[in-house]
Protein backbone atom coordinates (compact mmCIF):
# COMPACT_ATOMS: atom_id res chain seq x y z
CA UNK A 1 20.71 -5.07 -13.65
CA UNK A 2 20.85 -5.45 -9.64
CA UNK A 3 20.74 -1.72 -9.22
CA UNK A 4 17.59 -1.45 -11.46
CA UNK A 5 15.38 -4.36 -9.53
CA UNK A 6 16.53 -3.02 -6.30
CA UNK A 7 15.27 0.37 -7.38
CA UNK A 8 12.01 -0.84 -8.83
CA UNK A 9 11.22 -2.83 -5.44
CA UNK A 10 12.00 0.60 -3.78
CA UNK A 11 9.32 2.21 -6.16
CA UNK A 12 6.97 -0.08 -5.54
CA UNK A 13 6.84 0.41 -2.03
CA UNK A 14 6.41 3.75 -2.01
CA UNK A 15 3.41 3.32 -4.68
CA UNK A 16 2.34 0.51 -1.85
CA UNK A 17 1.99 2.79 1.05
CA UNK A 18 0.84 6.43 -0.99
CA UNK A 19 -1.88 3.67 -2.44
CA UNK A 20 -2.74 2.65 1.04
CA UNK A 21 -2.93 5.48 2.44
CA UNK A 22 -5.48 6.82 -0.53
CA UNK A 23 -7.81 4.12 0.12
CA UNK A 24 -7.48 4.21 3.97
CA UNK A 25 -8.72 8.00 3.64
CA UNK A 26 -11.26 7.40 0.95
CA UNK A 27 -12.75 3.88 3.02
CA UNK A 28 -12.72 6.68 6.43
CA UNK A 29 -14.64 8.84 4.79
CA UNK A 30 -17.27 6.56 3.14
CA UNK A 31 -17.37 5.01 6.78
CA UNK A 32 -18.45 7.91 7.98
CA UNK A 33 -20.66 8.57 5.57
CA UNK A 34 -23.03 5.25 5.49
CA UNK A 35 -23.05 5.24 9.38
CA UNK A 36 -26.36 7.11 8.86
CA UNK A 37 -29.70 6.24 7.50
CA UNK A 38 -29.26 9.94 5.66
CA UNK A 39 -29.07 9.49 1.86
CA UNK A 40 -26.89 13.06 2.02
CA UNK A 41 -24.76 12.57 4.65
CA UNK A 42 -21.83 12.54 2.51
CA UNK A 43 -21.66 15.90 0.69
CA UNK A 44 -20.22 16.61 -2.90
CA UNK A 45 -17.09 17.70 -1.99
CA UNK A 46 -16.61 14.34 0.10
CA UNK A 47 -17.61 12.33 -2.77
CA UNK A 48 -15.15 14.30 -4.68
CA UNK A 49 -12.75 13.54 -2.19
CA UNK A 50 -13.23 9.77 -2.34
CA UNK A 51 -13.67 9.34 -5.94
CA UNK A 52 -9.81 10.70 -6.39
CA UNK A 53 -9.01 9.15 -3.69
CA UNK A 54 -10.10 5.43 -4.89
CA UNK A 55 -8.80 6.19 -8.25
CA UNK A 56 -5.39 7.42 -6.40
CA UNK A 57 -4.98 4.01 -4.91
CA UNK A 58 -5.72 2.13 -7.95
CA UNK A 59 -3.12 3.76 -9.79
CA UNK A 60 -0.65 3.85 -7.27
CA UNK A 61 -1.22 0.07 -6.68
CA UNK A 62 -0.73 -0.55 -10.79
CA UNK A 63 2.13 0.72 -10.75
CA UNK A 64 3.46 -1.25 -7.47
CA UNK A 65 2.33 -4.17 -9.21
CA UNK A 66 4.08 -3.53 -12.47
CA UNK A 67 7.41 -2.98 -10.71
CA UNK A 68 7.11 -5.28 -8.39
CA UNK A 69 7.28 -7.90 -11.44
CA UNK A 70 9.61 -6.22 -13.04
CA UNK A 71 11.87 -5.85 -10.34
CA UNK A 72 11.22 -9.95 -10.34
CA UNK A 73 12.15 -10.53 -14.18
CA UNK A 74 15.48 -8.48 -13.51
CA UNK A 75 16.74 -10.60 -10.37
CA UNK A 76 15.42 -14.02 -12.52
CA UNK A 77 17.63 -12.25 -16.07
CA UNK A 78 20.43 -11.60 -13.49
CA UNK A 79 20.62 -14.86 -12.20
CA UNK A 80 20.37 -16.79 -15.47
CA UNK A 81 22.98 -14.71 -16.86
CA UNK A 82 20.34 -13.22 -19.35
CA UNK A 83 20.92 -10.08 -21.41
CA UNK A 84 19.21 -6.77 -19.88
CA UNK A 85 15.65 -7.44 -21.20
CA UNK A 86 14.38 -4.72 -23.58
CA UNK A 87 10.78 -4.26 -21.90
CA UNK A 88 12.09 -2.58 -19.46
CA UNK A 89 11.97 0.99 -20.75
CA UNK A 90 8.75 0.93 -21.53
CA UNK A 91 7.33 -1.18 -18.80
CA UNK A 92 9.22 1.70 -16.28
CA UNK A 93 7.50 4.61 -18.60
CA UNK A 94 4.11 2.47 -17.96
CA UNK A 95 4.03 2.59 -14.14
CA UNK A 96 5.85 5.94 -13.69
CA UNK A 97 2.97 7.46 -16.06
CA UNK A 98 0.59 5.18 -13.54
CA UNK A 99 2.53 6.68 -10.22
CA UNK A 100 2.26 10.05 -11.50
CA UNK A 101 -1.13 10.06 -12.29
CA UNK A 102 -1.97 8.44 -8.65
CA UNK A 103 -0.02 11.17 -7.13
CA UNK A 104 -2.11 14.00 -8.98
CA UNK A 105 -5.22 12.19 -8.13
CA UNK A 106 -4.17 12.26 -4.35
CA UNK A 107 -3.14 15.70 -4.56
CA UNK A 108 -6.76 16.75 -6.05
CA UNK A 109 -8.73 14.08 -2.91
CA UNK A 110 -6.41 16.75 -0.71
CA UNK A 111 -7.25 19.75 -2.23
CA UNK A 112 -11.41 18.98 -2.06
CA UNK A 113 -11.16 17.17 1.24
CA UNK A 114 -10.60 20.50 3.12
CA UNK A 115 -14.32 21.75 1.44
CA UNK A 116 -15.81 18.97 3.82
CA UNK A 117 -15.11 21.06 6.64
CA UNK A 118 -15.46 24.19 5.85
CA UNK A 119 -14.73 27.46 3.18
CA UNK A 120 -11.38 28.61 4.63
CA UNK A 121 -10.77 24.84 5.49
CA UNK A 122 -11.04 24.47 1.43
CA UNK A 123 -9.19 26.93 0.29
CA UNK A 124 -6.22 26.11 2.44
CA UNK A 125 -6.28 22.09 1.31
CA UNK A 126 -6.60 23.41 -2.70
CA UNK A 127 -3.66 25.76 -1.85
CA UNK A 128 -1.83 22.92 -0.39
CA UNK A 129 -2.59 20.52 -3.46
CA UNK A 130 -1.98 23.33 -6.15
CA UNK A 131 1.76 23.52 -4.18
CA UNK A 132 1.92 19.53 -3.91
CA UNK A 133 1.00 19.01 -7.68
CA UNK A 134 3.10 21.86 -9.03
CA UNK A 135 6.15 20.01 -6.62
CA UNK A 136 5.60 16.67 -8.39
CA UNK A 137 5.92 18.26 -11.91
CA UNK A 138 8.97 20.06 -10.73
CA UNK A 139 10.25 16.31 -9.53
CA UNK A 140 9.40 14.90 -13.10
CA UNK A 141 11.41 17.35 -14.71
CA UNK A 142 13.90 17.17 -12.72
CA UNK A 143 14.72 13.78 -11.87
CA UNK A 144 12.92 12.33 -15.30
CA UNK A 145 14.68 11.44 -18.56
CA UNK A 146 12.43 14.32 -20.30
């Protein structure tokens, strides 16, 4: 029961910093773009980018608080000598669905952010997050009970 708690605090710290790290680049770019008196300063590809990117970090920190708890309950049902609680499966299928759906909506905030700059600047970034999304399927599959 240990090794499950100690793997769902591990979980949700990486949802904690890939969730930080979404907002950070979505609150930089929305910085940037209300620094001016220009009601267009921020283009649609940057609104793009920081629409995925807020939804990226709300997701990711879901799921960091879901485990988080979790990870909680086990170390409390470990301690009291409690039986493994049966939530758990579906609780774990509840954030990882929340994780992976944070991590496609970061890959998609990389793919437009590159259109901000420029045409070959996009197409590089969507490149990037085609490879990056197609990597995190591959991970699902492999390392998920699927």
């Amino acid at each position: 029961m240990e090794l499950y708690a100690e793997a769902f605090q591990q979980l949700a710290f990486i949802s904690a910093v890939v969730g930080g790290l979404a907002f950070t680049a979505a609150a930089s770019l929305l910085n940037a773009g209300t620094a001016t008196n220009d009601p267009t300063a921020l283009s649609r590809s940057a609104k793009i980018t920081i629409g995925t990117a807020i939804m990226s970090a709300l997701f990711m920190i879901i799921s960091t608080f879901i485990w988080s708890f979790q990870s909680a309950d086990l170390f409390r049902a470990a301690v009291n000598n409690q039986s493994f609680p049966k939530s758990v499966g579906w609780v774990n299928f509840a954030a990882s669905i929340s994780m992976i759906t944070g991590g496609m909506l970061l890959f998609v905030s990389i793919g437009t952010s590159g259109w901000i700059g420029s045409r070959n600047l996009g197409i590089v970034t969507s490149i990037a997050a085609v490879v990056g999304i197609v990597a995190l399927i591959l991970m699902v599959l492999w390392f998920g009970d699927i």
